[in-house]
N, C-alpha and C. Protein backbone atom coordinates (compact mmCIF):
# COMPACT_ATOMS: atom_id res chain seq x y z
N UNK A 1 6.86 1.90 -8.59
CA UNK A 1 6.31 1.31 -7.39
C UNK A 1 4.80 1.44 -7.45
N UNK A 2 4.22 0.32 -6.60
CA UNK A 2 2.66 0.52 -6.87
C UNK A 2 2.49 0.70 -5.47
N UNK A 3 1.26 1.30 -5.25
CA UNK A 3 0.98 1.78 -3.49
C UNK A 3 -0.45 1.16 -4.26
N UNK A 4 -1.11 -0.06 -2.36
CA UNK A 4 -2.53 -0.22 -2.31
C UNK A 4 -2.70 0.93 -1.32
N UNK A 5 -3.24 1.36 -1.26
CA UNK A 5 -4.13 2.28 -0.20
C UNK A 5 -5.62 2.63 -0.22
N UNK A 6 -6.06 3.57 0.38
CA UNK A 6 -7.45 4.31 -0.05
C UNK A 6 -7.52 5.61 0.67
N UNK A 7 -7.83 6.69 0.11
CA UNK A 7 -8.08 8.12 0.68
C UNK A 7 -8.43 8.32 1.83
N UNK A 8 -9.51 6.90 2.52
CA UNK A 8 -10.45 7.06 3.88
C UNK A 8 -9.01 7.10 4.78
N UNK A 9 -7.90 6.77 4.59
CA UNK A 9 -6.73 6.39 5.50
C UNK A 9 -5.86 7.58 5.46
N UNK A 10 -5.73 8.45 6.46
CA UNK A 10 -4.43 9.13 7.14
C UNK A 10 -3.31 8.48 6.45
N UNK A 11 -2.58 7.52 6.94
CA UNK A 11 -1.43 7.18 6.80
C UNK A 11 -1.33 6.99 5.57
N UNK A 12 -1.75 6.74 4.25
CA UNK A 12 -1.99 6.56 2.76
C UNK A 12 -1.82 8.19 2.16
N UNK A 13 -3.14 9.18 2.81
CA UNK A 13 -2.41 10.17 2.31
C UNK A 13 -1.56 11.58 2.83
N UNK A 14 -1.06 10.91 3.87
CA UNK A 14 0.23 10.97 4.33
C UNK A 14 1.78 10.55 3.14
N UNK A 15 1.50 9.48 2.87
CA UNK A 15 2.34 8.70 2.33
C UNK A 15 2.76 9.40 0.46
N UNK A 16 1.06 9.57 0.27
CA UNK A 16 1.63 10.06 -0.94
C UNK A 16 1.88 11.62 -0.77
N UNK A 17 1.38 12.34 0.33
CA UNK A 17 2.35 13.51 0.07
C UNK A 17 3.56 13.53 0.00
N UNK A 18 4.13 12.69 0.73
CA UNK A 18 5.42 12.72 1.27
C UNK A 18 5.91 12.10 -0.08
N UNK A 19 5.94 11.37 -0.95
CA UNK A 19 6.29 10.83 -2.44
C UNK A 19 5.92 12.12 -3.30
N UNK A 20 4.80 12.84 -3.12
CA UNK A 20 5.18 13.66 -4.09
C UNK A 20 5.51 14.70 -4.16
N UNK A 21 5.77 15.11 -2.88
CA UNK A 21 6.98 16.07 -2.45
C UNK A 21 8.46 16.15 -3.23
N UNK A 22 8.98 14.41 -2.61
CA UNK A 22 9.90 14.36 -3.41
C UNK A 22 9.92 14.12 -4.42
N UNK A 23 9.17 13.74 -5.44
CA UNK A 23 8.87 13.63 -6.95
C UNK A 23 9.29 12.12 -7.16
N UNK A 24 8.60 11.53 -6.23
CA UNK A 24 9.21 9.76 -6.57
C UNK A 24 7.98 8.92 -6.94
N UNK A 25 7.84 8.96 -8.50
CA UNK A 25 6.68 8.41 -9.41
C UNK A 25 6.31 6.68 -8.47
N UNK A 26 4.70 7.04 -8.66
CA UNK A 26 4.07 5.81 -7.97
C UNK A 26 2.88 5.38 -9.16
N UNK A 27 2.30 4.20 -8.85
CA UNK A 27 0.79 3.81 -9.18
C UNK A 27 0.23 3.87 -7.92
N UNK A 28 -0.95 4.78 -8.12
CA UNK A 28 -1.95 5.10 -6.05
C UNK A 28 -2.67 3.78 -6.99
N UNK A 29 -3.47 2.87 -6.34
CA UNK A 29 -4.45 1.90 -6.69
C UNK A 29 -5.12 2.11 -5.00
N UNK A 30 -6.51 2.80 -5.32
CA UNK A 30 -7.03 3.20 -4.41
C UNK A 30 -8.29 1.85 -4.34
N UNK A 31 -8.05 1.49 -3.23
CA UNK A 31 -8.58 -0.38 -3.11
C UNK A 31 -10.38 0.20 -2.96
N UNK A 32 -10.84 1.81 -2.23
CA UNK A 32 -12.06 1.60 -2.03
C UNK A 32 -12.94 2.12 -3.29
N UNK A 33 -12.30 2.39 -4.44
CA UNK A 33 -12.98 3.22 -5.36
C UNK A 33 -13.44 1.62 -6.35
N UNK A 34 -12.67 0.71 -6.39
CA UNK A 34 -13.74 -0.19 -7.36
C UNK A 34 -13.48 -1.73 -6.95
N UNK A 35 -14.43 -2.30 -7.16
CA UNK A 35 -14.38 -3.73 -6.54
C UNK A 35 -13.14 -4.53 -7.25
N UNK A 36 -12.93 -4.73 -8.93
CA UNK A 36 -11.52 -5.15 -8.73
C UNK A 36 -10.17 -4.87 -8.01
N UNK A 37 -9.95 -3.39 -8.12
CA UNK A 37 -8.62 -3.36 -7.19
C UNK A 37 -8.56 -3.80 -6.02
N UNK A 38 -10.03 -3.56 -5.34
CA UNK A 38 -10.30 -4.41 -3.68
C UNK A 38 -9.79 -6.13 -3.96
N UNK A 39 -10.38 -6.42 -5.05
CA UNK A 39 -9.90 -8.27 -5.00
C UNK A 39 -8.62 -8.36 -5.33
N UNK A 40 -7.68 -7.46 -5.80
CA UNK A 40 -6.37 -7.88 -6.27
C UNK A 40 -5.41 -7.56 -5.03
N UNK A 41 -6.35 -6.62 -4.18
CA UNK A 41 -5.56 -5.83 -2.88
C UNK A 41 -5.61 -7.13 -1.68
N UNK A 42 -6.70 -7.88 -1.94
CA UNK A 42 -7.53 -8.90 -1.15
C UNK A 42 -6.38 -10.11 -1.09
N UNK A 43 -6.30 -10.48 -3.20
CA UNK A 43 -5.71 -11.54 -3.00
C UNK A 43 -4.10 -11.89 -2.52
N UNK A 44 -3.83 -10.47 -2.47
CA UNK A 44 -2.28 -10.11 -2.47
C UNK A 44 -2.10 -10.38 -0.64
N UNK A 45 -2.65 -9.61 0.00
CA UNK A 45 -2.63 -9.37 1.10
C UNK A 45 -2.69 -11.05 1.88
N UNK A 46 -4.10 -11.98 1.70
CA UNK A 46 -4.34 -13.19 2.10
C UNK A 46 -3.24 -14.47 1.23
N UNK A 47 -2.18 -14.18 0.60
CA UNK A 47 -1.45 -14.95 -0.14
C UNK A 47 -0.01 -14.30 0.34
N UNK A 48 0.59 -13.49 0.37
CA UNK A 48 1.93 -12.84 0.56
C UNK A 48 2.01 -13.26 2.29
N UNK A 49 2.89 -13.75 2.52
CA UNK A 49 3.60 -13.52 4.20
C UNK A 49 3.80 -12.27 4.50
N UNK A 50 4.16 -11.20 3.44
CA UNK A 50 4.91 -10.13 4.38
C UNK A 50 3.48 -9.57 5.07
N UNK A 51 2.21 -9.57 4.80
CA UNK A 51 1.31 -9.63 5.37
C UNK A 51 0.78 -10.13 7.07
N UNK A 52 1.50 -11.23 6.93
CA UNK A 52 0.91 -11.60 8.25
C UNK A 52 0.88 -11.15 9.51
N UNK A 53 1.97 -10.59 9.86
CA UNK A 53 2.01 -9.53 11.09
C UNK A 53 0.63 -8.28 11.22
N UNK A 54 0.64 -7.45 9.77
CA UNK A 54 -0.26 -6.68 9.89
C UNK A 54 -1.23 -7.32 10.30
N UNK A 55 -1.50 -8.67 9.72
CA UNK A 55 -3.35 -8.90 10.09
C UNK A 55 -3.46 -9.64 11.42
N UNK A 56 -2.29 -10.13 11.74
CA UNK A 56 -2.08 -10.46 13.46
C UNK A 56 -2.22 -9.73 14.11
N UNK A 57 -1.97 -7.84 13.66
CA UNK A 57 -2.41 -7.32 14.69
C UNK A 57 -3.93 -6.41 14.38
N UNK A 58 -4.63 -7.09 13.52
CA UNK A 58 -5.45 -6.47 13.30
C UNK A 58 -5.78 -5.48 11.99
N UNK A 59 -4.98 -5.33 11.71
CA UNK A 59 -4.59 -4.27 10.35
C UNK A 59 -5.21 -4.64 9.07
N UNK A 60 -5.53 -3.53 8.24
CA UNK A 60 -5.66 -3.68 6.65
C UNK A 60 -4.67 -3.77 5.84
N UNK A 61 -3.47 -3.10 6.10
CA UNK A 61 -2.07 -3.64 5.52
C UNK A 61 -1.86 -2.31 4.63
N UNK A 62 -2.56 -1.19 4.67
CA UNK A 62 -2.52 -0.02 3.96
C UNK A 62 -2.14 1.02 4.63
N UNK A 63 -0.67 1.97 4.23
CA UNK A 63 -0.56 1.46 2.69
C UNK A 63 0.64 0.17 2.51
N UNK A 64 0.36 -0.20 1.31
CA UNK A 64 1.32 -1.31 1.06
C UNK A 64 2.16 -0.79 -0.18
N UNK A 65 3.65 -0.73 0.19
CA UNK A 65 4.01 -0.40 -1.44
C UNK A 65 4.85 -1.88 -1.77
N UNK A 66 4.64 -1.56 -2.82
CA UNK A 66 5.04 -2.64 -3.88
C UNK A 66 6.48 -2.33 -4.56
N UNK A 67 7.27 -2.57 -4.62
CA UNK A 67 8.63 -2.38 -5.05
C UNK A 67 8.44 -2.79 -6.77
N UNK A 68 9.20 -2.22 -7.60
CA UNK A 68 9.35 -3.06 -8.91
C UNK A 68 10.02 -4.27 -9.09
N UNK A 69 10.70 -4.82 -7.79
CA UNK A 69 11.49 -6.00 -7.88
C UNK A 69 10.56 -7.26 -6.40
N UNK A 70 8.64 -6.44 -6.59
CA UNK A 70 7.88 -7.17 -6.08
C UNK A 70 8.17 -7.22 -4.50
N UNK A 71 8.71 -6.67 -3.51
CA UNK A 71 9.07 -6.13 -2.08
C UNK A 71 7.91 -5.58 -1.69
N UNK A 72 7.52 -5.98 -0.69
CA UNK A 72 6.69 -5.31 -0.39
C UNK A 72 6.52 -4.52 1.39
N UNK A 73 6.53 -3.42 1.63
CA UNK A 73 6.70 -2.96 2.96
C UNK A 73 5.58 -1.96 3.08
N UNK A 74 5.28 -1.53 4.49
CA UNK A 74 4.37 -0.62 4.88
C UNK A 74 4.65 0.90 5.09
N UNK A 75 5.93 0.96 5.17
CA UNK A 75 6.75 2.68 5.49
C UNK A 75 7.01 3.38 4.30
N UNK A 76 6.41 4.74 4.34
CA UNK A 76 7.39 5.38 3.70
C UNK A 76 8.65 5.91 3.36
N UNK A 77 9.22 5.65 4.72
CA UNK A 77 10.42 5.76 4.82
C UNK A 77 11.27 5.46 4.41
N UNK A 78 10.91 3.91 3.51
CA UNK A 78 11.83 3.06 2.52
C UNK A 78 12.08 3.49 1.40
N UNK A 79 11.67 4.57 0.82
CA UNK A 79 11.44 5.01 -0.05
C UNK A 79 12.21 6.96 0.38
N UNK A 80 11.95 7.12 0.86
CA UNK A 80 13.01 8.67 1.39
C UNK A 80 14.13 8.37 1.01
């Protein structure tokens, strides 16, 4: 699974404690540390539907995990 997030966010590292608690292997792609991952976090987010709610209500959409079968949701819980 790939997680967008960034450190500045509670709920991100929230998220990966809770993953590596349980030992459930991720990619962190931390969107504020370099300008490509920001554009791939960018183009994903402004192109994917499952997006649109978050930014309807205002949101950055982080964290976002990425499923290996390309799913994409905001909870960690999907993953517990």
């Amino acid at each position: 699974m790939k997680i967008y997030g960034t450190d500045l966010c509670p709920d991100c590292l929230a998220a990966k404690k809770i993953l590596d608690e349980k030992n459930i292997p991720y990619d962190y792609v931390d969107v504020t540390k370099n300008i490509a991952d920001l554009k791939a976090f960018l183009r994903l987010r402004d192109t994917s539907p499952a997006f649109d709610e978050v930014k309807k209500a205002g949101n950055i959409g982080v964290p976002a995990f990425i499923s290996e079968d390309g799913a994409i949701t905001f909870e960690v819980e999907a993953y517990e």
